[in-house]
C-alpha atoms as a PDB file:
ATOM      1  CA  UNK A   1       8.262  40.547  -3.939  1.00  0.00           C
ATOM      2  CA  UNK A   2       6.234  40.354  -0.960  1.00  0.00           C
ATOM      3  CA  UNK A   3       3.310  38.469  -2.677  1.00  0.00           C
ATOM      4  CA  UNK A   4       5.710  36.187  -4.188  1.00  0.00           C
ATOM      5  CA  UNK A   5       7.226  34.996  -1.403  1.00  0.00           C
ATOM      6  CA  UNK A   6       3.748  34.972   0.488  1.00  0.00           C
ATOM      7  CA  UNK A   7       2.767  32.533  -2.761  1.00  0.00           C
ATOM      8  CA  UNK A   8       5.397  30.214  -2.283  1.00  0.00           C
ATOM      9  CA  UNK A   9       4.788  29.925   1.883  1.00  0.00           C
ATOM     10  CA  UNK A  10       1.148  29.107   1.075  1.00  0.00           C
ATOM     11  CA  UNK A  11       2.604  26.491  -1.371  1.00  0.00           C
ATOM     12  CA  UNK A  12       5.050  24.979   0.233  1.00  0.00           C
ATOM     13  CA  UNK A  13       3.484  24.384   3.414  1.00  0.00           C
ATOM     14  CA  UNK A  14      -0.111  22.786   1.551  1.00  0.00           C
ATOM     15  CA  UNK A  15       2.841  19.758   0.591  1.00  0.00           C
ATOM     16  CA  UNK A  16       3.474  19.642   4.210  1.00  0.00           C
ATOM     17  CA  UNK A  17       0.173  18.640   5.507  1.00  0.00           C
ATOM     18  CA  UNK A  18      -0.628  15.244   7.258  1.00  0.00           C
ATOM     19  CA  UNK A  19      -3.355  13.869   4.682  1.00  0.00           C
ATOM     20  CA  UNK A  20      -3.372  11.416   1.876  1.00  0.00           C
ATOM     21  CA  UNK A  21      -1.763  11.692  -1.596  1.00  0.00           C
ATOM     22  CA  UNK A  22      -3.228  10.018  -4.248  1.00  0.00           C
ATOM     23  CA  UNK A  23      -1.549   9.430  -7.737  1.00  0.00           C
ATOM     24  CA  UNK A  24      -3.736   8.432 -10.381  1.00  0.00           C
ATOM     25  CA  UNK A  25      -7.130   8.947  -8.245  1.00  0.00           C
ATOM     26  CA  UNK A  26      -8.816  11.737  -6.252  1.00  0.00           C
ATOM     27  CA  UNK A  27     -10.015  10.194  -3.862  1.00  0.00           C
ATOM     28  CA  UNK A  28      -6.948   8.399  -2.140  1.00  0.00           C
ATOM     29  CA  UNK A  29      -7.899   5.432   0.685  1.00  0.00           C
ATOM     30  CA  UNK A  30      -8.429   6.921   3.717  1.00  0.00           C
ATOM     31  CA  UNK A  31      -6.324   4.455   5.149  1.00  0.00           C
ATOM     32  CA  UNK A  32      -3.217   4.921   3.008  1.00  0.00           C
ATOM     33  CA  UNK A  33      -0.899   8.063   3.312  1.00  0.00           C
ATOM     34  CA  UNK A  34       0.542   7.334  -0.637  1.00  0.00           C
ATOM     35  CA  UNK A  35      -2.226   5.654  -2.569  1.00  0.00           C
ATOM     36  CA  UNK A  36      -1.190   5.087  -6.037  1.00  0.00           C
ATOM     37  CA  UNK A  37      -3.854   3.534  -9.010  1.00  0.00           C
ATOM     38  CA  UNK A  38      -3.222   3.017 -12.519  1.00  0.00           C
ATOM     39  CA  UNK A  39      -6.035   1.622 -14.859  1.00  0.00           C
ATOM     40  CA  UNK A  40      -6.321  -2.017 -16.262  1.00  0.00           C
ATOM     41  CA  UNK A  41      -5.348  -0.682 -19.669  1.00  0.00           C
ATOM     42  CA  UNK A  42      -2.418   0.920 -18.989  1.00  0.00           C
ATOM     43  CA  UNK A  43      -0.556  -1.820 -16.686  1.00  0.00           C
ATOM     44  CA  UNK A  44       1.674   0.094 -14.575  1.00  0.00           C
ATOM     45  CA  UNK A  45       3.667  -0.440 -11.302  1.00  0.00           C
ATOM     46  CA  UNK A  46       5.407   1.356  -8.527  1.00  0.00           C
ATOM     47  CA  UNK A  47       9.156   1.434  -9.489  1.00  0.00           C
ATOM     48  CA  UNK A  48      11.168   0.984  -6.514  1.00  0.00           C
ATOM     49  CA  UNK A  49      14.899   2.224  -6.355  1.00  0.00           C
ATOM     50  CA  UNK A  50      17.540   0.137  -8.080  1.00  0.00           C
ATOM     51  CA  UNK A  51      21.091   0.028  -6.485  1.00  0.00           C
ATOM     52  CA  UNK A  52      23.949  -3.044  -6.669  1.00  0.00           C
ATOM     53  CA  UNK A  53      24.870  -3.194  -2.760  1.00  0.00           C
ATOM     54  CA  UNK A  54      28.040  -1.740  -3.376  1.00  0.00           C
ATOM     55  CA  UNK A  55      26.149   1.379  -4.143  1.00  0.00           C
ATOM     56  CA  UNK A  56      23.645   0.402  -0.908  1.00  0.00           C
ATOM     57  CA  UNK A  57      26.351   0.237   1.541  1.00  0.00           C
ATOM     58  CA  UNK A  58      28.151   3.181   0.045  1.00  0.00           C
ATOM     59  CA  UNK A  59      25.063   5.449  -0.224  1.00  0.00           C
ATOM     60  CA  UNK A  60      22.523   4.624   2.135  1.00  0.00           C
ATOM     61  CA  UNK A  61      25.097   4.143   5.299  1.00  0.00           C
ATOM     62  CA  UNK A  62      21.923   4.772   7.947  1.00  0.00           C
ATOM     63  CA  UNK A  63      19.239   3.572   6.594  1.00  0.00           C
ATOM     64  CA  UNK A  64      15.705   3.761   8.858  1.00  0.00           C
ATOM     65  CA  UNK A  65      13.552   0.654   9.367  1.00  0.00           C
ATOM     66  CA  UNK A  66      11.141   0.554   6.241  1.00  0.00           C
ATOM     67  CA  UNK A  67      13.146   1.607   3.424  1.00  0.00           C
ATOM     68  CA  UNK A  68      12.872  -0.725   0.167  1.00  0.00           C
ATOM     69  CA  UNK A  69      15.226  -1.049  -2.998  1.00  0.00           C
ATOM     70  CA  UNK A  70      15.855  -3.214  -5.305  1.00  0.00           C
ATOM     71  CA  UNK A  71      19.458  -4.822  -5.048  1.00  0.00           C
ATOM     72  CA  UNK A  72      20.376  -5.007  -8.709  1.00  0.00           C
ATOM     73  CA  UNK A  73      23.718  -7.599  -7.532  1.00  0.00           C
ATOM     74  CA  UNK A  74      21.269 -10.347  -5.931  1.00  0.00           C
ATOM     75  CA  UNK A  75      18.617  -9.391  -8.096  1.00  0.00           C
ATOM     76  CA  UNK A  76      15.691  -9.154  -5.132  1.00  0.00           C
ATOM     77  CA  UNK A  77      13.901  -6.505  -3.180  1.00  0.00           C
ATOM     78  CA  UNK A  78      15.622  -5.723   0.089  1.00  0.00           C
ATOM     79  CA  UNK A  79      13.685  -3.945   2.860  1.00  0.00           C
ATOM     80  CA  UNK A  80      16.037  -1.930   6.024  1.00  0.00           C
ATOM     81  CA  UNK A  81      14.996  -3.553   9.225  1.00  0.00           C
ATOM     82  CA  UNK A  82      14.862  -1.732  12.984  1.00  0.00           C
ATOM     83  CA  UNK A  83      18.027  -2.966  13.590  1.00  0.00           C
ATOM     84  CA  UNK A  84      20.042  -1.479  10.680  1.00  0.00           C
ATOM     85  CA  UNK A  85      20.394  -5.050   8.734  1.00  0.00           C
ATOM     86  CA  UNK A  86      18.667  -5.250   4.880  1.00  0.00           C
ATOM     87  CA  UNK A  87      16.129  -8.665   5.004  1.00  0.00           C
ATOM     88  CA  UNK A  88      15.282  -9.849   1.211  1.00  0.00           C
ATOM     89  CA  UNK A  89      11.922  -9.939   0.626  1.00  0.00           C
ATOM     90  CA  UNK A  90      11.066 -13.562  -0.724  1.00  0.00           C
ATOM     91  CA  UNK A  91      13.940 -15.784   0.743  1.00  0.00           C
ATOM     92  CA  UNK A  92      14.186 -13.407   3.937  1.00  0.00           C
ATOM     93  CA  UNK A  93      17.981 -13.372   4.125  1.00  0.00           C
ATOM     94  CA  UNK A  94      19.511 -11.382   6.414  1.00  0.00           C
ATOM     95  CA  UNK A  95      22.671  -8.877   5.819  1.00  0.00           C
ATOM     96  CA  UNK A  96      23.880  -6.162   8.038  1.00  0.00           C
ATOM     97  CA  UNK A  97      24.404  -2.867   6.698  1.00  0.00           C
ATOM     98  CA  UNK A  98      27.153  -0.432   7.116  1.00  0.00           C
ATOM     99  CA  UNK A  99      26.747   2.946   9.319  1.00  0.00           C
ATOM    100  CA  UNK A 100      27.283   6.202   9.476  1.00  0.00           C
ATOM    101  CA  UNK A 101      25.656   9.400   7.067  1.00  0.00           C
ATOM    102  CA  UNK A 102      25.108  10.272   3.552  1.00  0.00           C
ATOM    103  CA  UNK A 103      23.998  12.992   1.234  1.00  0.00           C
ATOM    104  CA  UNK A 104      20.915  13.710  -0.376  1.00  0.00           C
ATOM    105  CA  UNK A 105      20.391  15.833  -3.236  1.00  0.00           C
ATOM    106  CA  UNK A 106      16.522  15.901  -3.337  1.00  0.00           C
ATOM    107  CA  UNK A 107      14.015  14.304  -0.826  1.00  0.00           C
ATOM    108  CA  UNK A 108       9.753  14.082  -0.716  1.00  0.00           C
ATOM    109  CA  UNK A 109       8.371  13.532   2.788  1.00  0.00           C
ATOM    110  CA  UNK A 110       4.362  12.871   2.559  1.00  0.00           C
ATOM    111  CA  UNK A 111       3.105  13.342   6.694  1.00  0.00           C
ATOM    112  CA  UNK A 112       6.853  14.444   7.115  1.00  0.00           C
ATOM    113  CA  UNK A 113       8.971  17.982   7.179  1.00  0.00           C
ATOM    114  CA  UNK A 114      12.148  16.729   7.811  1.00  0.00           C
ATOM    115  CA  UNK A 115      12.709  13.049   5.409  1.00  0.00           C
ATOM    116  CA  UNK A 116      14.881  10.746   5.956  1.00  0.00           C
ATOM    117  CA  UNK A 117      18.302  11.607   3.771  1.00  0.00           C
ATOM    118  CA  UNK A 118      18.725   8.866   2.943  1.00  0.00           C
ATOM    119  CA  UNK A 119      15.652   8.151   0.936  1.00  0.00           C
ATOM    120  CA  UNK A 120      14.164   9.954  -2.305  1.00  0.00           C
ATOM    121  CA  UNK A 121      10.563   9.310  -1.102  1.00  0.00           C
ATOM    122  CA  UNK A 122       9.675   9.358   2.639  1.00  0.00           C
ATOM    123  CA  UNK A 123       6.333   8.555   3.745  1.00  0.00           C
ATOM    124  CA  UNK A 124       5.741   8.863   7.555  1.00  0.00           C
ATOM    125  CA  UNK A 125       2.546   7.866   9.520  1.00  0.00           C
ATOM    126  CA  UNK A 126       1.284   5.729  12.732  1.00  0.00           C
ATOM    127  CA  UNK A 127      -2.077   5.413  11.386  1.00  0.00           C
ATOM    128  CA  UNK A 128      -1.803   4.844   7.474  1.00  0.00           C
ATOM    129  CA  UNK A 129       0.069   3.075   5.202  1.00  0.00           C
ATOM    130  CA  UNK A 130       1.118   2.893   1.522  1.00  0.00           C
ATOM    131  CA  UNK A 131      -1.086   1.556  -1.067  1.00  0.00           C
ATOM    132  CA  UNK A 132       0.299  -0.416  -4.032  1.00  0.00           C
ATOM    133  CA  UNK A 133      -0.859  -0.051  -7.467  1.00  0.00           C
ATOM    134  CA  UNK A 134      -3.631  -2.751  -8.028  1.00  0.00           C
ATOM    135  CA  UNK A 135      -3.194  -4.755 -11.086  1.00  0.00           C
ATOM    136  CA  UNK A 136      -4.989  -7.743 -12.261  1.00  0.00           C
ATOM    137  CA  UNK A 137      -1.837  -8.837 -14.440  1.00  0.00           C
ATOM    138  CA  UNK A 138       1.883  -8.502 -14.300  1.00  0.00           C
ATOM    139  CA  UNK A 139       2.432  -4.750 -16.336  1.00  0.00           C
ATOM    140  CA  UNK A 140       5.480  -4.535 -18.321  1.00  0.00           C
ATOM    141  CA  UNK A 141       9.251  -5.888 -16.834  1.00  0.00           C
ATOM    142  CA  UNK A 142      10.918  -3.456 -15.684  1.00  0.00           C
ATOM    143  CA  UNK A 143      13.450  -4.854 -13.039  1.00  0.00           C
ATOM    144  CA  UNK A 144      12.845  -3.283  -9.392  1.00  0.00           C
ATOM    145  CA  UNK A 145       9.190  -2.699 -10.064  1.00  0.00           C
ATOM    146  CA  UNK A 146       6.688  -4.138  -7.504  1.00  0.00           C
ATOM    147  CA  UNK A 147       2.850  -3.795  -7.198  1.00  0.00           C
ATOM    148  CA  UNK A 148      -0.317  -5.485  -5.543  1.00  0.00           C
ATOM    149  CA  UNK A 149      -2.113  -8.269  -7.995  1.00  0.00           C
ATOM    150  CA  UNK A 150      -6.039  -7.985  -7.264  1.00  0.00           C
ATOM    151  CA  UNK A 151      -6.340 -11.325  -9.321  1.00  0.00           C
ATOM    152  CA  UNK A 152      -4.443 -13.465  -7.103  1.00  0.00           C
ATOM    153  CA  UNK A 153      -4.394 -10.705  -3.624  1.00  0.00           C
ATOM    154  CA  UNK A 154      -0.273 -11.214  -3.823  1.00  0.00           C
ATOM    155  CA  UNK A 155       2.435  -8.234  -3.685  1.00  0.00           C
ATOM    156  CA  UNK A 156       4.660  -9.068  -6.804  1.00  0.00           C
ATOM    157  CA  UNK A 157       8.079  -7.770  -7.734  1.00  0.00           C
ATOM    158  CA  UNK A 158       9.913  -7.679 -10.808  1.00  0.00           C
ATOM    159  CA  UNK A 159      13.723  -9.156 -10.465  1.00  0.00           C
ATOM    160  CA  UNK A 160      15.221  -8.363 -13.789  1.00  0.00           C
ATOM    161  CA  UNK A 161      14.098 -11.981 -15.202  1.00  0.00           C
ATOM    162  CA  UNK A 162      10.719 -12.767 -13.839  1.00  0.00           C
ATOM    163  CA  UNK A 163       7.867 -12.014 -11.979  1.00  0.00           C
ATOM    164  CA  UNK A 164       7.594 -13.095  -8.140  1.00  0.00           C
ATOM    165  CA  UNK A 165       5.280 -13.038  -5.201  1.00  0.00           C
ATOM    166  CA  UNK A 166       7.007 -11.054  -2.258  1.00  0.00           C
ATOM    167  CA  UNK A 167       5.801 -12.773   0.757  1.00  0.00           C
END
């Protein structure tokens, strides 16, 4: 039992290192904490959480300054800002957001051991950040899905009717 639990330590812990994660590649950007690559065949993107803001203002009540969903009522990306409000990424719009706490049943932190509740996927660094897929064409439509065109160097999102550039 000893050795078991010795196993899992060693385990759990290795996911708790500061260091790049790559999906898709082995050798992540050294610059990126979350590096993510899919190959020109395939045509996939980074799905980001869908939500209608009902479910945003019910769920995610204190939300920290970075975290991106899809808001399936306006149909747009929304990204929380520093000061608690959601701004939508390609008109900018600002909207406040409600406060308070919520409940997570399951939570990844990459260069974190404590992540946020309130996300699924926390990715924490001062030095690094998170690397899009890189696709030279728009993969399938899949509403809330976003990735990084190499053909045109634009971030693009996926709003439930058509492709957009996010910036």
């Amino acid at each position: 039992m000893k050795k078991v639990l010795f196993c899992v330590v060693i385990i759990a812990t290795s996911f708790m290192g500061i260091a790049q994660v790559g999906i898709g590649t082995t050798s992540p950007d050294p610059s990126a904490a979350l590096h993510l690559v899919t190959s020109t065949t395939v045509n996939q993107g980074l799905l980001i959480p869908r939500m209608t803001t009902s479910n945003r203002n019910t769920n995610i009540l204190s939300p920290s300054a970075g975290i991106i969903i899809f808001n399936t009522t306006d149909s747009e990306f929304q990204v929380s800002t520093a000061n608690g409000n959601w701004v939508s990424l390609g008109t900018y719009a600002t909207t406040a957001t409600v406060s308070g706490t919520t409940l997570s049943t399951g939570k990844i932190g990459i260069g974190t051991t404590a992540p946020d509740p309130n996300t699924i996927l926390d990715v924490s660094s001062i030095t690094k950040g998170v690397l899009l897929p890189l696709l030279g064409t728009d993969p399938a439509s899949v509403a809330g899905m976003i990735y990084y065109n190499s053909s045109t160097n634009r971030v693009r999102g996926y709003n439930g009717t058509t492709w957009a550039n996010l910036d």
